[in-house]
C-alpha atoms as a PDB file:
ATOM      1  CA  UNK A   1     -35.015  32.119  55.981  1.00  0.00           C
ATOM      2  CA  UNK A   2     -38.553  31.906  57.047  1.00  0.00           C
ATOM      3  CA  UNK A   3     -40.334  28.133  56.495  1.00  0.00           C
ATOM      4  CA  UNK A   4     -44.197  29.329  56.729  1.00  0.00           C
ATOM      5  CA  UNK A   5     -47.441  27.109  57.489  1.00  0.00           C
ATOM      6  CA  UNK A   6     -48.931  28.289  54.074  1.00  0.00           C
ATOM      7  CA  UNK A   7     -47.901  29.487  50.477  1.00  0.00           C
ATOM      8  CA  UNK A   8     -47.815  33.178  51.397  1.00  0.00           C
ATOM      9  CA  UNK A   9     -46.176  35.970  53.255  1.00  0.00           C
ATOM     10  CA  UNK A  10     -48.450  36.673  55.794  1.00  0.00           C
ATOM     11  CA  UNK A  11     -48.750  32.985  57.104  1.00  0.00           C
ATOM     12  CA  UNK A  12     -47.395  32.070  60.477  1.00  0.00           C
ATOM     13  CA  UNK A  13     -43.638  31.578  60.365  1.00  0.00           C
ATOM     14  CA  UNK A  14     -43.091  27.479  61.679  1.00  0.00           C
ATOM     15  CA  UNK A  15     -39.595  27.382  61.809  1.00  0.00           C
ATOM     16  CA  UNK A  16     -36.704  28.557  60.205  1.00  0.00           C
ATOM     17  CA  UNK A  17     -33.492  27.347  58.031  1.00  0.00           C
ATOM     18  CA  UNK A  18     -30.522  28.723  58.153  1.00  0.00           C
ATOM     19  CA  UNK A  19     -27.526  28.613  56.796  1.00  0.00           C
ATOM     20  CA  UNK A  20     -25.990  24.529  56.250  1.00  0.00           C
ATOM     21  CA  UNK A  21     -29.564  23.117  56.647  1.00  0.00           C
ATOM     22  CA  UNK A  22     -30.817  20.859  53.896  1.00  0.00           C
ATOM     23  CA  UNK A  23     -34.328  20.054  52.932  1.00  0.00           C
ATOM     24  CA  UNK A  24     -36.432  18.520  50.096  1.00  0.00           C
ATOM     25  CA  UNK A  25     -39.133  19.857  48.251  1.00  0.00           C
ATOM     26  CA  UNK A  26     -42.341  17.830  48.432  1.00  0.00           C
ATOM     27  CA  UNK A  27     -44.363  20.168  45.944  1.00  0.00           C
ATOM     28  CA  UNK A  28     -44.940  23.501  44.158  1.00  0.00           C
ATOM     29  CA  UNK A  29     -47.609  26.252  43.805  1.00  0.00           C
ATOM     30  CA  UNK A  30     -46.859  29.073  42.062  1.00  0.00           C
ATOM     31  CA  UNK A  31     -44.005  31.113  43.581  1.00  0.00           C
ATOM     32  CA  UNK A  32     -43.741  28.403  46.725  1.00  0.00           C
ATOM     33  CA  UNK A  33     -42.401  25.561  47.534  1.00  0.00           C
ATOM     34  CA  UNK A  34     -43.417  23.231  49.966  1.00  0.00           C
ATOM     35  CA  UNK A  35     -40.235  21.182  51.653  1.00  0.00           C
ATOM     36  CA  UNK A  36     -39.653  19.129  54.363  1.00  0.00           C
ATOM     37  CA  UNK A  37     -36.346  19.471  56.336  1.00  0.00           C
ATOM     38  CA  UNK A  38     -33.490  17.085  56.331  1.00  0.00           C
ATOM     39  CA  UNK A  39     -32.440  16.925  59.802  1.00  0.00           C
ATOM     40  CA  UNK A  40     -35.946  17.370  61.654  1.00  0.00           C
ATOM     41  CA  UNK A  41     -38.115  16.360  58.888  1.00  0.00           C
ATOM     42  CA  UNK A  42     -40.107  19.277  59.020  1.00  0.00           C
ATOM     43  CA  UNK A  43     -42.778  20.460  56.896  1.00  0.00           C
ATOM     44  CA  UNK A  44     -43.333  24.298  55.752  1.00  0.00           C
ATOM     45  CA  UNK A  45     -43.345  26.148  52.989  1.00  0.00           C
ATOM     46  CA  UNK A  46     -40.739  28.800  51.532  1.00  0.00           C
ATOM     47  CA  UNK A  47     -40.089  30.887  48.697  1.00  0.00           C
ATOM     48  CA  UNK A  48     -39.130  29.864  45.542  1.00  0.00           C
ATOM     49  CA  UNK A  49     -36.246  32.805  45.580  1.00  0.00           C
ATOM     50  CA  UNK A  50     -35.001  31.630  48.551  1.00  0.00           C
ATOM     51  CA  UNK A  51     -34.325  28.375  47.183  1.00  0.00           C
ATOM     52  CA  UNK A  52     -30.887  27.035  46.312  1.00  0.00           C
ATOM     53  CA  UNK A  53     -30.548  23.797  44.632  1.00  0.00           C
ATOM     54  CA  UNK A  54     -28.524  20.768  45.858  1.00  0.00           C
ATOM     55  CA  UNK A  55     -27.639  17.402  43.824  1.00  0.00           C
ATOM     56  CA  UNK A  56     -29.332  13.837  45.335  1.00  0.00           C
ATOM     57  CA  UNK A  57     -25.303  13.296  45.953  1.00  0.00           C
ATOM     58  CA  UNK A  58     -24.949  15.974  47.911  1.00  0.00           C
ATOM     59  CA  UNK A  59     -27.813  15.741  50.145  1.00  0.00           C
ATOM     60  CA  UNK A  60     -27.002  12.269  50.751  1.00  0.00           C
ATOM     61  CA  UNK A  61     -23.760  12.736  51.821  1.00  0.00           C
ATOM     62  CA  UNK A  62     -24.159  16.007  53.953  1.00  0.00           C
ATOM     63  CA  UNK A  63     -27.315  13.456  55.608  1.00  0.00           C
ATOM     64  CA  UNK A  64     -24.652  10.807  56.715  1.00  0.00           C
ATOM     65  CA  UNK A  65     -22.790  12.547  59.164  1.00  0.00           C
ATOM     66  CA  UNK A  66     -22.682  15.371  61.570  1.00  0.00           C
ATOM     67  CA  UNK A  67     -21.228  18.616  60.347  1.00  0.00           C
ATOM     68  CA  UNK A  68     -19.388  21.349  62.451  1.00  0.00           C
ATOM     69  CA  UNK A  69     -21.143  24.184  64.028  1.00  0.00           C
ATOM     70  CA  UNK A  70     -20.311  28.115  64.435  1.00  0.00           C
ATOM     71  CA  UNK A  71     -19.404  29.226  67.331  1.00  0.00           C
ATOM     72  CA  UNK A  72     -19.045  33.262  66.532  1.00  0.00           C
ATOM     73  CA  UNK A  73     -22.260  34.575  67.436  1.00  0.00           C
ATOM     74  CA  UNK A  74     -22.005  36.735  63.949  1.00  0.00           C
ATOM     75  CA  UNK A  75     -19.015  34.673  61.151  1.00  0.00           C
ATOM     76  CA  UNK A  76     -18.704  35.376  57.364  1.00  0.00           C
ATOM     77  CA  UNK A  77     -18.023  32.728  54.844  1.00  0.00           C
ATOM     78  CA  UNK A  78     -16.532  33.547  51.562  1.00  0.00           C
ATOM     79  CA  UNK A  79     -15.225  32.939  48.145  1.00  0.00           C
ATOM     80  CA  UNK A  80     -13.970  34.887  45.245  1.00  0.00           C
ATOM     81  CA  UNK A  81     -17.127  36.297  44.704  1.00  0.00           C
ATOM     82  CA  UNK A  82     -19.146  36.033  47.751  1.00  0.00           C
ATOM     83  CA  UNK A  83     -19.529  36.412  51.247  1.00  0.00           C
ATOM     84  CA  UNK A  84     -22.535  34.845  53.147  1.00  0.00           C
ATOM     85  CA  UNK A  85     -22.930  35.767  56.899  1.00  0.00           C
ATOM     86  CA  UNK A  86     -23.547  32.831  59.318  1.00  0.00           C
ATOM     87  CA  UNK A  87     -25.213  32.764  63.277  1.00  0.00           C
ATOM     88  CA  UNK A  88     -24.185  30.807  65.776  1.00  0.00           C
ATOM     89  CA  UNK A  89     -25.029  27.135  65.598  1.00  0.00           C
ATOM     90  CA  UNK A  90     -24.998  27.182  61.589  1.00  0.00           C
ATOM     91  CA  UNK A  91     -24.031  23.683  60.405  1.00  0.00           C
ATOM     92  CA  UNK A  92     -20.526  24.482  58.354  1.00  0.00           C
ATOM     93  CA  UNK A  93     -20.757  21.368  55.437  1.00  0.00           C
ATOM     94  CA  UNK A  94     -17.892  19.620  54.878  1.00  0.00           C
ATOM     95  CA  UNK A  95     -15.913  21.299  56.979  1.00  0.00           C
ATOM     96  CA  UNK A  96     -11.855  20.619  57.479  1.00  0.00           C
ATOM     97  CA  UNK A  97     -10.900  23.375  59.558  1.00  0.00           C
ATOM     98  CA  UNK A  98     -10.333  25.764  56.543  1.00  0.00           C
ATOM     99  CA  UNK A  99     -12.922  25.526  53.753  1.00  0.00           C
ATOM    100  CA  UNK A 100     -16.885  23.981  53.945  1.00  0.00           C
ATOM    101  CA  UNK A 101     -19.090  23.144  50.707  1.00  0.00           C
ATOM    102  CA  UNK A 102     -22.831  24.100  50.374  1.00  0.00           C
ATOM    103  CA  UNK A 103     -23.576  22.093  47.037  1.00  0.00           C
ATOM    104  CA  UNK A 104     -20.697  22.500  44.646  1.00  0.00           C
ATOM    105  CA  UNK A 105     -18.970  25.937  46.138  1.00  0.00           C
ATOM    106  CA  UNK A 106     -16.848  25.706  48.283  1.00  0.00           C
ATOM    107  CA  UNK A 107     -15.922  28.405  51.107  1.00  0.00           C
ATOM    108  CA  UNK A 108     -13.759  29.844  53.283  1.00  0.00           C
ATOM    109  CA  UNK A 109     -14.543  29.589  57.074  1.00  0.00           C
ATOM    110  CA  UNK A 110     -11.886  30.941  59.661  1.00  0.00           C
ATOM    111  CA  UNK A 111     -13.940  31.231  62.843  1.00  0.00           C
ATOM    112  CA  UNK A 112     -14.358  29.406  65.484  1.00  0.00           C
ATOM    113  CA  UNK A 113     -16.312  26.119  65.275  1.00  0.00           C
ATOM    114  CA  UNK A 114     -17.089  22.831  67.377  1.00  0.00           C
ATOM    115  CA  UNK A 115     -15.864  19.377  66.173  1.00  0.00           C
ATOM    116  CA  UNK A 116     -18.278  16.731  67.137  1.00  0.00           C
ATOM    117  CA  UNK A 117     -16.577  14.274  65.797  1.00  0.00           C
ATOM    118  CA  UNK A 118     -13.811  14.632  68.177  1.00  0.00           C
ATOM    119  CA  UNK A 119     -13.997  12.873  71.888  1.00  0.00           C
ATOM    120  CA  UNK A 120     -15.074   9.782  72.835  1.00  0.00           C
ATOM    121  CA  UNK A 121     -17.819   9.158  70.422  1.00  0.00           C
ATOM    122  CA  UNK A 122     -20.260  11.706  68.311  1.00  0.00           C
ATOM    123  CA  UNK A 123     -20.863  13.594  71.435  1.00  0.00           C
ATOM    124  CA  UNK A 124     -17.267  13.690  73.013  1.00  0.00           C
ATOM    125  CA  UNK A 125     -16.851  13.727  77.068  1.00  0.00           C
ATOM    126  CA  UNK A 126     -19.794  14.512  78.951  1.00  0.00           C
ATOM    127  CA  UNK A 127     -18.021  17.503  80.874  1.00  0.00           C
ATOM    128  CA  UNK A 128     -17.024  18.857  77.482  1.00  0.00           C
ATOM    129  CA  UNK A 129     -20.861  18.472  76.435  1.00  0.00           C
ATOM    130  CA  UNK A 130     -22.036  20.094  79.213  1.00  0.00           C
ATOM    131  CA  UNK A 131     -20.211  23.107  79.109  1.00  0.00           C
ATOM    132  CA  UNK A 132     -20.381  23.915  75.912  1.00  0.00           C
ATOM    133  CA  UNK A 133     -24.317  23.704  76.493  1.00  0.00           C
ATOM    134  CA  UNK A 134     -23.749  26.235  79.339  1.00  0.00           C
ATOM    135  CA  UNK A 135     -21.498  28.326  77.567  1.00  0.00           C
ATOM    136  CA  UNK A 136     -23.375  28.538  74.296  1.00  0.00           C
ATOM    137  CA  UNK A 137     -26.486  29.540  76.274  1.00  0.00           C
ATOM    138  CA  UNK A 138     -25.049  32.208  78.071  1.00  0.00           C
ATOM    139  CA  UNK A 139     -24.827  33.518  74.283  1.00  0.00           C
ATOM    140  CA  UNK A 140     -27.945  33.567  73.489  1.00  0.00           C
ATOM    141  CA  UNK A 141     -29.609  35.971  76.576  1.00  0.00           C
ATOM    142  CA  UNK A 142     -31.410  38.624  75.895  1.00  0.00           C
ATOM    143  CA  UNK A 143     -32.180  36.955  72.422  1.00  0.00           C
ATOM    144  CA  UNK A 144     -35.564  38.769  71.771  1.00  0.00           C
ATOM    145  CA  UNK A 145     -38.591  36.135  71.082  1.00  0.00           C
ATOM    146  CA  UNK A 146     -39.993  34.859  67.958  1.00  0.00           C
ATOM    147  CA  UNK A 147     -42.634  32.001  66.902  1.00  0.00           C
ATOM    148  CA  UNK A 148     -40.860  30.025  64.975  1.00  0.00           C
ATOM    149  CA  UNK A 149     -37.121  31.722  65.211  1.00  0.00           C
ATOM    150  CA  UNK A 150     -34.105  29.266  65.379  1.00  0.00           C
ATOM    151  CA  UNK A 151     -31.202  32.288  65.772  1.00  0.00           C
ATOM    152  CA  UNK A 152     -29.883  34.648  68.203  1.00  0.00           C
ATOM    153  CA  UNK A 153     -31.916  37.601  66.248  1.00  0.00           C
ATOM    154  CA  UNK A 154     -34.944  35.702  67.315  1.00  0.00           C
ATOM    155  CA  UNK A 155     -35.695  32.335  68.813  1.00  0.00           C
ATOM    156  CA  UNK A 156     -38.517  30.160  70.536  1.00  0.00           C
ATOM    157  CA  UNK A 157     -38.369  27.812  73.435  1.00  0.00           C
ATOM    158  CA  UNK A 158     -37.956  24.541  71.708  1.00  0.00           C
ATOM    159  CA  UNK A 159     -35.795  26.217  68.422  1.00  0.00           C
ATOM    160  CA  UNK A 160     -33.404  27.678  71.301  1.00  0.00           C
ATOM    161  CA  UNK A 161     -32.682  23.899  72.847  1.00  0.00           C
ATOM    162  CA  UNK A 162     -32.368  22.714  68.949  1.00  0.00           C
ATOM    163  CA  UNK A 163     -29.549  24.832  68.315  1.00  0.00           C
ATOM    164  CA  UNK A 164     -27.951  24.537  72.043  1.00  0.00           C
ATOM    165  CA  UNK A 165     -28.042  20.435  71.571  1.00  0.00           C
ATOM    166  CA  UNK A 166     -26.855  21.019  67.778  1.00  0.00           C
ATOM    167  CA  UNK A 167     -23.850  22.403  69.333  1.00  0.00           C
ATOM    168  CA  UNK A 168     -22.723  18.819  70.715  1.00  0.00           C
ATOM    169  CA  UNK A 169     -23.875  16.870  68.069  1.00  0.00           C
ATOM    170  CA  UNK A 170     -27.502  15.750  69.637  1.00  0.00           C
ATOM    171  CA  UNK A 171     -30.297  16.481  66.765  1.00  0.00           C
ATOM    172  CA  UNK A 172     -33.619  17.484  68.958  1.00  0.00           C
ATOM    173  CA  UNK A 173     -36.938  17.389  67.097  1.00  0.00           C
ATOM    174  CA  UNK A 174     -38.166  20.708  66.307  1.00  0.00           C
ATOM    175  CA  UNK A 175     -41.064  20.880  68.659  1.00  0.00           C
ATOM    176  CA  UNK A 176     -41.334  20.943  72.804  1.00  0.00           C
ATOM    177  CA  UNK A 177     -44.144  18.396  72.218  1.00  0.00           C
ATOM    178  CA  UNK A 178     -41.958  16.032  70.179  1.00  0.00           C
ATOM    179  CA  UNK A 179     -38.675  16.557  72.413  1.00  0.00           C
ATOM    180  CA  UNK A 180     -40.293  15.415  75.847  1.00  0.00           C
ATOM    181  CA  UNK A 181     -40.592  11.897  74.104  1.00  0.00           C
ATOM    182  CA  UNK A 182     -36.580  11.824  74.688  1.00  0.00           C
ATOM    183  CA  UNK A 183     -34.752  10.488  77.306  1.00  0.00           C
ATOM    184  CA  UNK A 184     -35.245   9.455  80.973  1.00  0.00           C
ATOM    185  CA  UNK A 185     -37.564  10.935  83.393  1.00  0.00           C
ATOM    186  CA  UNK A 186     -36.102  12.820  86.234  1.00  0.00           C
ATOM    187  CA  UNK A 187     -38.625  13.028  89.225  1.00  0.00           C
ATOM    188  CA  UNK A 188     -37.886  15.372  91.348  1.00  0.00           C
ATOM    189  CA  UNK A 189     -36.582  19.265  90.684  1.00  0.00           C
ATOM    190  CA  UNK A 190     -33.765  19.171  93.263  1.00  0.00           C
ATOM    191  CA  UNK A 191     -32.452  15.725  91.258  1.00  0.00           C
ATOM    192  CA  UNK A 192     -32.023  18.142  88.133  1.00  0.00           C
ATOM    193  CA  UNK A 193     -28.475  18.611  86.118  1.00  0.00           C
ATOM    194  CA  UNK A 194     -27.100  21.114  84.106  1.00  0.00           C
ATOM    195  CA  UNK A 195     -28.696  20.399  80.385  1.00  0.00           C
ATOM    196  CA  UNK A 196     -31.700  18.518  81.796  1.00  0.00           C
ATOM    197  CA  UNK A 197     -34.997  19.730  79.702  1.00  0.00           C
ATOM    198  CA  UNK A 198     -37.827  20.608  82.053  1.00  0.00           C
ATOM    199  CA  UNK A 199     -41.408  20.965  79.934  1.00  0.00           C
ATOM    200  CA  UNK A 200     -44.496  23.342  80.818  1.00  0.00           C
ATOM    201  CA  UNK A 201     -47.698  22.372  79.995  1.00  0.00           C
ATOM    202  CA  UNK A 202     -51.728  24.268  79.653  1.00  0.00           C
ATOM    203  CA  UNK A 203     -54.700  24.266  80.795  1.00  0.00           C
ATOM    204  CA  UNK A 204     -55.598  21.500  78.524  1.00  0.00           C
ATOM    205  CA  UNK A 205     -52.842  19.484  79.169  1.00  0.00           C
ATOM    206  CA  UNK A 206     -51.033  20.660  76.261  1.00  0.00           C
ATOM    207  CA  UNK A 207     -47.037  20.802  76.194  1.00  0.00           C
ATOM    208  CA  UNK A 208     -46.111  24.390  75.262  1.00  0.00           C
ATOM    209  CA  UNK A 209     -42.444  25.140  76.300  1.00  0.00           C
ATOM    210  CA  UNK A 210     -39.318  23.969  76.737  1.00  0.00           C
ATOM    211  CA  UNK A 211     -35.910  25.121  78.897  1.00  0.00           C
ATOM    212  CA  UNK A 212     -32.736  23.959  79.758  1.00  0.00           C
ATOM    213  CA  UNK A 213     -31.647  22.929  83.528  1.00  0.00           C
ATOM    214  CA  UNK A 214     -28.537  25.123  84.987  1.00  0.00           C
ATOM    215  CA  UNK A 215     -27.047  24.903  88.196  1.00  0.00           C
ATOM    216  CA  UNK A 216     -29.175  25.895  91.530  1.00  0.00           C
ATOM    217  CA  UNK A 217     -32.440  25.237  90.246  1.00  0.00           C
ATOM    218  CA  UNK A 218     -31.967  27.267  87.626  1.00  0.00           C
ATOM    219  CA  UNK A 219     -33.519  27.096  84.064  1.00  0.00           C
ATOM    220  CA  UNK A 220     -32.645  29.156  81.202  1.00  0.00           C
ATOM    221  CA  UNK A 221     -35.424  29.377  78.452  1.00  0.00           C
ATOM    222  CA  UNK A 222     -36.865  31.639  75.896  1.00  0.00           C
ATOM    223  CA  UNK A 223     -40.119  33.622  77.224  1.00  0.00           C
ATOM    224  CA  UNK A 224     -40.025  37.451  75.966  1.00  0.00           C
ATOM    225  CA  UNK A 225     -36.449  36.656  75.588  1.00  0.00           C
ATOM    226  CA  UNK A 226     -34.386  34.278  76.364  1.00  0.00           C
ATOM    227  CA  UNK A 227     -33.318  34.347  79.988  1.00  0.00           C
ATOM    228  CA  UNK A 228     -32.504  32.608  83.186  1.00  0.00           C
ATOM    229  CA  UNK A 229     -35.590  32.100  85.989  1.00  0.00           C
ATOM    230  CA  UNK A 230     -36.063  29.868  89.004  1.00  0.00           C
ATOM    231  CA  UNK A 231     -37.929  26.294  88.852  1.00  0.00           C
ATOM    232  CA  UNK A 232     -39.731  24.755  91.232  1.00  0.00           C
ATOM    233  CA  UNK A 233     -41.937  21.537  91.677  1.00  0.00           C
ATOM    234  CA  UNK A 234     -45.015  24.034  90.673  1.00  0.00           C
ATOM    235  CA  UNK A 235     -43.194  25.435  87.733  1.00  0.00           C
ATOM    236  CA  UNK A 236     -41.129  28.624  86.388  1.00  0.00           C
ATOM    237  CA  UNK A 237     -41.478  31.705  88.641  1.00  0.00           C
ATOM    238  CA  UNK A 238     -40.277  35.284  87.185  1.00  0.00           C
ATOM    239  CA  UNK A 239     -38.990  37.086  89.802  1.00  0.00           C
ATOM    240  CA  UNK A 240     -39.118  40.812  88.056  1.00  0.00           C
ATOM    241  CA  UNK A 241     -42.947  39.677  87.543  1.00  0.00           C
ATOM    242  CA  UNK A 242     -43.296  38.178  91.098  1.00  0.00           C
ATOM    243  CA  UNK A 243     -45.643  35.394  89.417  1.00  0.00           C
ATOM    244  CA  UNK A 244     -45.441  31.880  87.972  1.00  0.00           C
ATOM    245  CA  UNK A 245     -45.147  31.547  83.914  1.00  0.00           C
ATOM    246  CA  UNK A 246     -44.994  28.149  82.777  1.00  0.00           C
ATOM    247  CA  UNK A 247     -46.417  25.208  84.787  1.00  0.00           C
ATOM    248  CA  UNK A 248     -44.120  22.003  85.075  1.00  0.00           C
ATOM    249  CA  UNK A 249     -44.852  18.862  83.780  1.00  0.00           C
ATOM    250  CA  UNK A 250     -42.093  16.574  83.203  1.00  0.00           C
ATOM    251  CA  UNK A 251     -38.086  16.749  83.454  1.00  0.00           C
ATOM    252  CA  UNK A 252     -36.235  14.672  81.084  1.00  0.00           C
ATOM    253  CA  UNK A 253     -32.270  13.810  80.575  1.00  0.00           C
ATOM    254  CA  UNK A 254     -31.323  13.796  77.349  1.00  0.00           C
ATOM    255  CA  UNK A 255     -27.760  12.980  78.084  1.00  0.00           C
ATOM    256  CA  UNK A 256     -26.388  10.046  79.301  1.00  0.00           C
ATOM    257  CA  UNK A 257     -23.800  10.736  82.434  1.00  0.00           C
END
């Protein structure tokens, strides 16, 4: 569901929630709701019809650990009653291999999900993390564009690497500006690994996008759509385009070896 910068339709769309996200509600005006996101902490506004109520139990529990991700790029959860369909990367609450709870239903899940739990610590073995990253983003090309988007049927730079670190259990910030403040510098292009975040910046200086390191010099990002270009010490150059895009400014890694 949409998460807007103002109390109306029309304004810009910020981010999104989907399906297993949490957030609290800061304040109300008329049929809106201002809240601020659990996991990213967030702020936007939604509507009030969209809004599904939670206990202070609940939210406190689902906020002290990790939960399981999809892995289908389209799932269905169920009950009795109701089925709910579910993207890739959708936190699964509570969930034991069979059934997941969002607030006090509970529902059947029988796709295929990660366990981050599982490994050597929250993230598991960095090979493992890795190629999950790689495989999970080979899902989401050709995912069409969209300001704000944080799902397959429409994402942005820095909501694309959200959900691809999601997968393994890292939480990025929402924003490319807040997730080059992670990590350790990596200086030089031809240094780069596979899951490495490389960040583009303006004119003014101004950090504006976001992709993901893959073999070869390789970056996969979301521009258009998302999709896989070359990098370079000068930045990202489209080859179908035969021009530069996005001007480099820093390479991070986010995860430790």
């Amino acid at each position: 569901m949409p998460v807007r910068a103002e109390p109306a339709d029309k304004a810009e769309i910020v981010t999104q929630l989907i399906f297993g996200d949490c957030y609290s509600i800061v304040q109300t005006q008329g049929n809106w709701v201002q809240v601020r996101t659990t996991a990213d902490d967030y702020l936007g506004w939604m509507d009030v019809k969209q809004h599904t109520p939670v206990t202070a139990e609940y939210l406190a529990a689902w906020s002290a650990q990790d939960h399981p991700r999809s892995l289908d790029v389209v799932q269905v959860v169920s009950n009795a009653t109701t089925r709910i369909p579910v993207t890739l990367g959708a936190r699964l609450p509570f969930f034991d291999g069979m059934t997941l709870r969002l607030g006090q239903e509970a529902y059947f899940y029988n796709g295929a999900a990660t366990n981050p739990l599982n490994g050597h610590g929250p993230l598991g073995p960095a090979e493992k993390r890795t190629a999950l990253l790689l495989k999970a983003g080979q899902l989401f090309l050709k995912a069409p564009y969209l300001w704000g988007g944080r799902t397959l049927f429409g994402v942005d730079c820095s909501g694309l690497m959200q959900q691809l670190f999601g997968l393994i259990g890292v939480q990025l910030p929402r924003d490319a500006r807040q997730q080059i403040d992670l990590g350790e510098v990596v200086h030089f292009v031809a240094q780069t690994r596979p899951g490495d975040l490389a960040f583009f910046d303006n004119a003014e200086g101004r950090i504006i996008h976001v992709g993901m390191m893959l073999d070869d010099q390789q970056i996969l990002h979301a521009s258009g759509e998302v999709r896989v270009d070359i990098l370079d010490h000068n930045g990202i150059y489209n080859q179908q385009r035969q021009k530069y895009t996005h001007k480099l400014r820093l390479i991070k890694r986010v995860l430790p070896a």
